[in-house]
Protein backbone atom coordinates (compact mmCIF):
# COMPACT_ATOMS: atom_id res chain seq x y z
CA UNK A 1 0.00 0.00 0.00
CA UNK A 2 1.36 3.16 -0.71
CA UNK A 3 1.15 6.63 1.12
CA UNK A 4 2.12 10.14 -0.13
CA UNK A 5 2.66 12.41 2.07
CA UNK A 6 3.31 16.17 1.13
CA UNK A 7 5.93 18.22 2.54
CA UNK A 8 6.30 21.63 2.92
CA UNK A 9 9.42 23.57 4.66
CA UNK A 10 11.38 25.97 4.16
CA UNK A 11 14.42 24.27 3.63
CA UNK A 12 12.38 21.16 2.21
CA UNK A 13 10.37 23.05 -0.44
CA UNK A 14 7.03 21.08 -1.85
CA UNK A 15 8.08 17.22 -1.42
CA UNK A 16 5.56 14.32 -2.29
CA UNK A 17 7.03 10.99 -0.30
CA UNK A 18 5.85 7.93 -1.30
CA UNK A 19 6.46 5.18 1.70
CA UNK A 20 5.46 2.10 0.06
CA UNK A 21 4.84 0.31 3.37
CA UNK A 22 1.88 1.61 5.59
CA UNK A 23 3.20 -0.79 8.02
CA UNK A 24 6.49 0.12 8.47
CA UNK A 25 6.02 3.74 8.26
CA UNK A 26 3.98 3.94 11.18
CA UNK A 27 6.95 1.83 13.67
CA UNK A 28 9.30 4.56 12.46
CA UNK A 29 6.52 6.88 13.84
CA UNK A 30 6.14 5.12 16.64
CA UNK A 31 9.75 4.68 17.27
CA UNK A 32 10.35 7.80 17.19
CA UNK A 33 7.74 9.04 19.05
CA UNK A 34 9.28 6.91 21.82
CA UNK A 35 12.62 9.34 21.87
CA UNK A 36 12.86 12.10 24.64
CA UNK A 37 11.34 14.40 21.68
CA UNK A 38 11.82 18.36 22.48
CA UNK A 39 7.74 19.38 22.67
CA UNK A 40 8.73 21.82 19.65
CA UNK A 41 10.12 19.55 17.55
CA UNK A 42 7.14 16.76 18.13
CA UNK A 43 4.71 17.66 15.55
CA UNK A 44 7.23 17.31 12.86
CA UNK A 45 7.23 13.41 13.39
CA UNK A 46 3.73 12.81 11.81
CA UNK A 47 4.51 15.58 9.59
CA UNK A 48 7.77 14.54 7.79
CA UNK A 49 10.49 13.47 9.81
CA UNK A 50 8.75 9.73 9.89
CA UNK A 51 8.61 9.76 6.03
CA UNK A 52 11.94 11.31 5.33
CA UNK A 53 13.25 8.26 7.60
CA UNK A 54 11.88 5.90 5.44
CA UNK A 55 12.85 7.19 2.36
CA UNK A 56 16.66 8.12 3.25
CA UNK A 57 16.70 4.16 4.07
CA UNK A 58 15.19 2.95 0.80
CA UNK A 59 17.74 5.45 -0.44
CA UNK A 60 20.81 4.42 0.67
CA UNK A 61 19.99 0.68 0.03
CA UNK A 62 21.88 2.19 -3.64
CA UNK A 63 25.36 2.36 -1.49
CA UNK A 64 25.33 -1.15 -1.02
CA UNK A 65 25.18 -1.90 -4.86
CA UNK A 66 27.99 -3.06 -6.69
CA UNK A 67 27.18 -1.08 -9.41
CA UNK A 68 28.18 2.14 -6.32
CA UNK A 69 31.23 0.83 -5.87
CA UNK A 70 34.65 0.38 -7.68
CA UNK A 71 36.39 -3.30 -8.13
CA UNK A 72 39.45 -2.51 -10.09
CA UNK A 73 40.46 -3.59 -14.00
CA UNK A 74 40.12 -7.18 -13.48
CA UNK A 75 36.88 -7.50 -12.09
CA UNK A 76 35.38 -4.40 -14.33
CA UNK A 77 36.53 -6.62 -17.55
CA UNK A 78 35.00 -9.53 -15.99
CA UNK A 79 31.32 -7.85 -15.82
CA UNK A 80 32.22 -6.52 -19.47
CA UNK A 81 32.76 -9.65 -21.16
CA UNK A 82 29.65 -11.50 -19.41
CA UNK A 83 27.21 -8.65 -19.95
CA UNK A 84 28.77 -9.09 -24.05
CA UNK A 85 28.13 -12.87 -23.68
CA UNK A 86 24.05 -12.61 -21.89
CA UNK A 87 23.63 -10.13 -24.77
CA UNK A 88 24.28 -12.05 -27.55
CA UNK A 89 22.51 -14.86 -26.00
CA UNK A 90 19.42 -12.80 -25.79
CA UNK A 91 20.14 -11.73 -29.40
CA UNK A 92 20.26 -15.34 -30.19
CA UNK A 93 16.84 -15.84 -28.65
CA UNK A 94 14.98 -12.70 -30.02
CA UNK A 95 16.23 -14.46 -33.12
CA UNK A 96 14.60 -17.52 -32.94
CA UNK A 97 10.83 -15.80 -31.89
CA UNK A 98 8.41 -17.02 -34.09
CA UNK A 99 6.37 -14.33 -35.95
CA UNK A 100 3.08 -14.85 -33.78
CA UNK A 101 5.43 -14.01 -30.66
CA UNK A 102 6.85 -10.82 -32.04
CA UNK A 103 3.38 -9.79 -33.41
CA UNK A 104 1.99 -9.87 -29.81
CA UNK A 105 4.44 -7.61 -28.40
CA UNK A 106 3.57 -5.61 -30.72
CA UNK A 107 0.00 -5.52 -30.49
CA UNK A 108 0.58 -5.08 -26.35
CA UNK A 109 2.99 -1.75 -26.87
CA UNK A 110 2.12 1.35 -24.82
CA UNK A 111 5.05 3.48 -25.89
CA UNK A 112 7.59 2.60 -23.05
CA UNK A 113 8.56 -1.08 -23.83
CA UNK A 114 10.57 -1.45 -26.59
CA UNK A 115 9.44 -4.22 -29.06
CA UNK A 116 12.29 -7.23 -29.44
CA UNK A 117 13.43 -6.04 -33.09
CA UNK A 118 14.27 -2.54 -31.66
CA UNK A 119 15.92 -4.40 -28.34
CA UNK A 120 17.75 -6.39 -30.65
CA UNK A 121 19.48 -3.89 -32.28
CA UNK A 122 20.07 -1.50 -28.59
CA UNK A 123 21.90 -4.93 -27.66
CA UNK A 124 23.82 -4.89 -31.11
CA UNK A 125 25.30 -1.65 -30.19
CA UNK A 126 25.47 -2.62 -26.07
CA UNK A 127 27.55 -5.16 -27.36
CA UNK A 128 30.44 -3.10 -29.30
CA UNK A 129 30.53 -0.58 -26.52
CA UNK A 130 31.02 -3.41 -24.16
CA UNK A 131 34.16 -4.66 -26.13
CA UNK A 132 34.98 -0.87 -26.60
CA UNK A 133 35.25 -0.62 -23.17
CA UNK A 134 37.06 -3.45 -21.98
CA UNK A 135 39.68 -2.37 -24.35
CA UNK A 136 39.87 1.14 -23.09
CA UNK A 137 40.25 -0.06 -19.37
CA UNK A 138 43.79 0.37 -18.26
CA UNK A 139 45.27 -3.10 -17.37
CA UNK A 140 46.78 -1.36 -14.36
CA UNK A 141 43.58 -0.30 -12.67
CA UNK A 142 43.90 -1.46 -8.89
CA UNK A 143 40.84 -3.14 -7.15
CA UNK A 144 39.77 -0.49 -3.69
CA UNK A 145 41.63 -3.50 -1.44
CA UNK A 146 40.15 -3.89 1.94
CA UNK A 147 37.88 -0.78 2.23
CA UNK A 148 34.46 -0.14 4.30
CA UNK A 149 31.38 -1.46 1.93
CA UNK A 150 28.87 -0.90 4.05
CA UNK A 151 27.68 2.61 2.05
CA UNK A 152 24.43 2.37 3.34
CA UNK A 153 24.80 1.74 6.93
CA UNK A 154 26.99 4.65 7.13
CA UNK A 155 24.82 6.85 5.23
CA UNK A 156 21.84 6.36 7.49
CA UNK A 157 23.81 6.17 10.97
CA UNK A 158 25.07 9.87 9.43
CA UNK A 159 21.13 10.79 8.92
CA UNK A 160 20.07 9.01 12.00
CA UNK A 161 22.79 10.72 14.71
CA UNK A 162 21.50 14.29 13.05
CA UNK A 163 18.27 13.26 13.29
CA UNK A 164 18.41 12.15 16.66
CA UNK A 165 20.41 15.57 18.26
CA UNK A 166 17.71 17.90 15.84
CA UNK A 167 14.63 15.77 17.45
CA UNK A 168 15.99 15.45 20.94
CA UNK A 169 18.87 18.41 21.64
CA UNK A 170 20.95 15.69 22.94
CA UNK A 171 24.41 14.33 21.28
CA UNK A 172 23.98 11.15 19.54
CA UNK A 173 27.24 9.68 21.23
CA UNK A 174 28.40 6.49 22.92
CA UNK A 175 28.35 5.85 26.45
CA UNK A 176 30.90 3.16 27.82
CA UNK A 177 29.31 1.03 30.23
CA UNK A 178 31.81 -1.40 32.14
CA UNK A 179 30.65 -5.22 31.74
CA UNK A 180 32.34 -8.98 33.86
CA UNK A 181 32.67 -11.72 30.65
CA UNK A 182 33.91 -14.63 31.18
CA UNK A 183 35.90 -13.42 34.86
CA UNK A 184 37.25 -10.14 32.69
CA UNK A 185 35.85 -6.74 33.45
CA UNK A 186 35.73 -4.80 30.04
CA UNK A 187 33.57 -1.89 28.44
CA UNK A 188 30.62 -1.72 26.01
CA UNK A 189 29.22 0.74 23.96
CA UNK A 190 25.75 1.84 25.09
CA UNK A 191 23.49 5.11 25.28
CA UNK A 192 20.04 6.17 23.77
CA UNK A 193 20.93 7.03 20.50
CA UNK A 194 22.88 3.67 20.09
CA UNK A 195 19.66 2.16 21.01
CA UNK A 196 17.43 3.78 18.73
CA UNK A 197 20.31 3.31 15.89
CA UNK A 198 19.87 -0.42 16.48
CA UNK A 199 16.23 -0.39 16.18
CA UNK A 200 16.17 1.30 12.76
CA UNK A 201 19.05 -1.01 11.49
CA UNK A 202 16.44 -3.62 12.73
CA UNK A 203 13.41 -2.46 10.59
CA UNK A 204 15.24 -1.84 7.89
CA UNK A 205 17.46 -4.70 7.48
CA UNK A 206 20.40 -3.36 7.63
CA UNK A 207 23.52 -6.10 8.74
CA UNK A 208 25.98 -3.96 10.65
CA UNK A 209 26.76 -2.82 14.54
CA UNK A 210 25.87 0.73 15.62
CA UNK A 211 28.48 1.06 17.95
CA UNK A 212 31.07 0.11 15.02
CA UNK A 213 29.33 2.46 12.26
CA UNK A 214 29.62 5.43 15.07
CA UNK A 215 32.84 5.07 15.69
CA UNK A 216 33.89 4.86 12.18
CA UNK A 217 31.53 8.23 11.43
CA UNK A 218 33.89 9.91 14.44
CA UNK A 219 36.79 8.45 13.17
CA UNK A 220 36.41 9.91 10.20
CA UNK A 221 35.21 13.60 10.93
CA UNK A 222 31.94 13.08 9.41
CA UNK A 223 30.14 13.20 12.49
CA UNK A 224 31.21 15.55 16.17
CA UNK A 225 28.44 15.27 18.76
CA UNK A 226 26.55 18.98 18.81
């Protein structure tokens, strides 16, 4: 089911958010309606701030892509060649339609689907600019190594910790909170807005630890407690 909600702000301008889940929209409500909210700041919830949650999740899901992210000359030839080699299959196929087949497709147009004869040829041309490519990419082209992949979980930890110090006027920072395992006394990372970050990593699916993606926002200046 979908919902629009319209937007207006001045630093929003006219917005129309579609939140394709009723259901989940309204736990984001209701989780955030559970947060220390300053009495100014509560109407905003049902107005926006719910939504705009939502839809900076769906969002970010586009970090975690590997089409986001680079994988160096060996890999990047790799896709190259198979996308070539499905193309050319699917040529092969579009060849082999009967006439019946192609004459229902094009019957069924309504301007936005392109009929298999005009595919055909868009994968002709896919095809050379695939080989173009992998000729053009240099040999030397190093694959990112070891780095962070987890786009999205950073992007909406970033959203999440401004969301949570504009909502509440409290930092969104860790607390350390000292803990006995196994006979050792040691430290874990706790607080309020660690506890709400967990619970929209929850509803949204996201696999990673809010303690870790905070620390790695601090550590890298993209994120100083207000």
């Amino acid at each position: 089911m979908a919902v629009k909600i319209s937007i207006s702000g001045k630093s929003l301008g006219d917005v129309e958010v579609v939140v394709r889940d009723k259901l989940l929209l309204d736990r984001v409500q209701r989780l955030l309606d559970n947060l220390p909210v300053l009495d100014e700041r509560r109407q905003s919830i049902a107005e926006y701030e719910a939504a705009n949650l939502c839809l900076t999740c769906h969002i970010a899901k586009a970090n975690d892509l590997p089409r986001s992210k680079r994988a160096g000359s060996v890999a990047a030839k790799r896709a190259l060649k198979r996308f070539a080699e499905l193309a050319y299959k699917l040529r092969c196929h579009i060849a082999t339609m009967p006439r019946d087949a192609l004459d229902g497709m094009e019957a069924d147009q309504t301007g936005d689907v392109p009929h298999p004869l005009l595919l055909d040829q868009i994968l002709k041309k896919s095809i050379h600019g695939s080989y173009r490519a992998y000729r053009g990419i240099a040999d030397h082209l190093p694959a990112p190594g070891n780095v962070h992949s987890k786009g999205r979980a950073r992007l909406i930890t970033l959203y999440c910790a401004n969301l949570f110090e504009r909502l509440t006027g409290k930092p969104a920072r860790r607390h350390s909170k000292s803990v006995d395992v196994n006979y050792t006394t040691g430290a874990r990372d706790c607080g309020p807005f660690l506890d709400f970050l967990g619970e929209v990593f929850y509803l949204f699916e996201v696999n990673a630890k809010p303690a870790g993606q905070l620390k790695l926002l601090e550590k890298g200046g993209q994120h100083k407690p207000s």
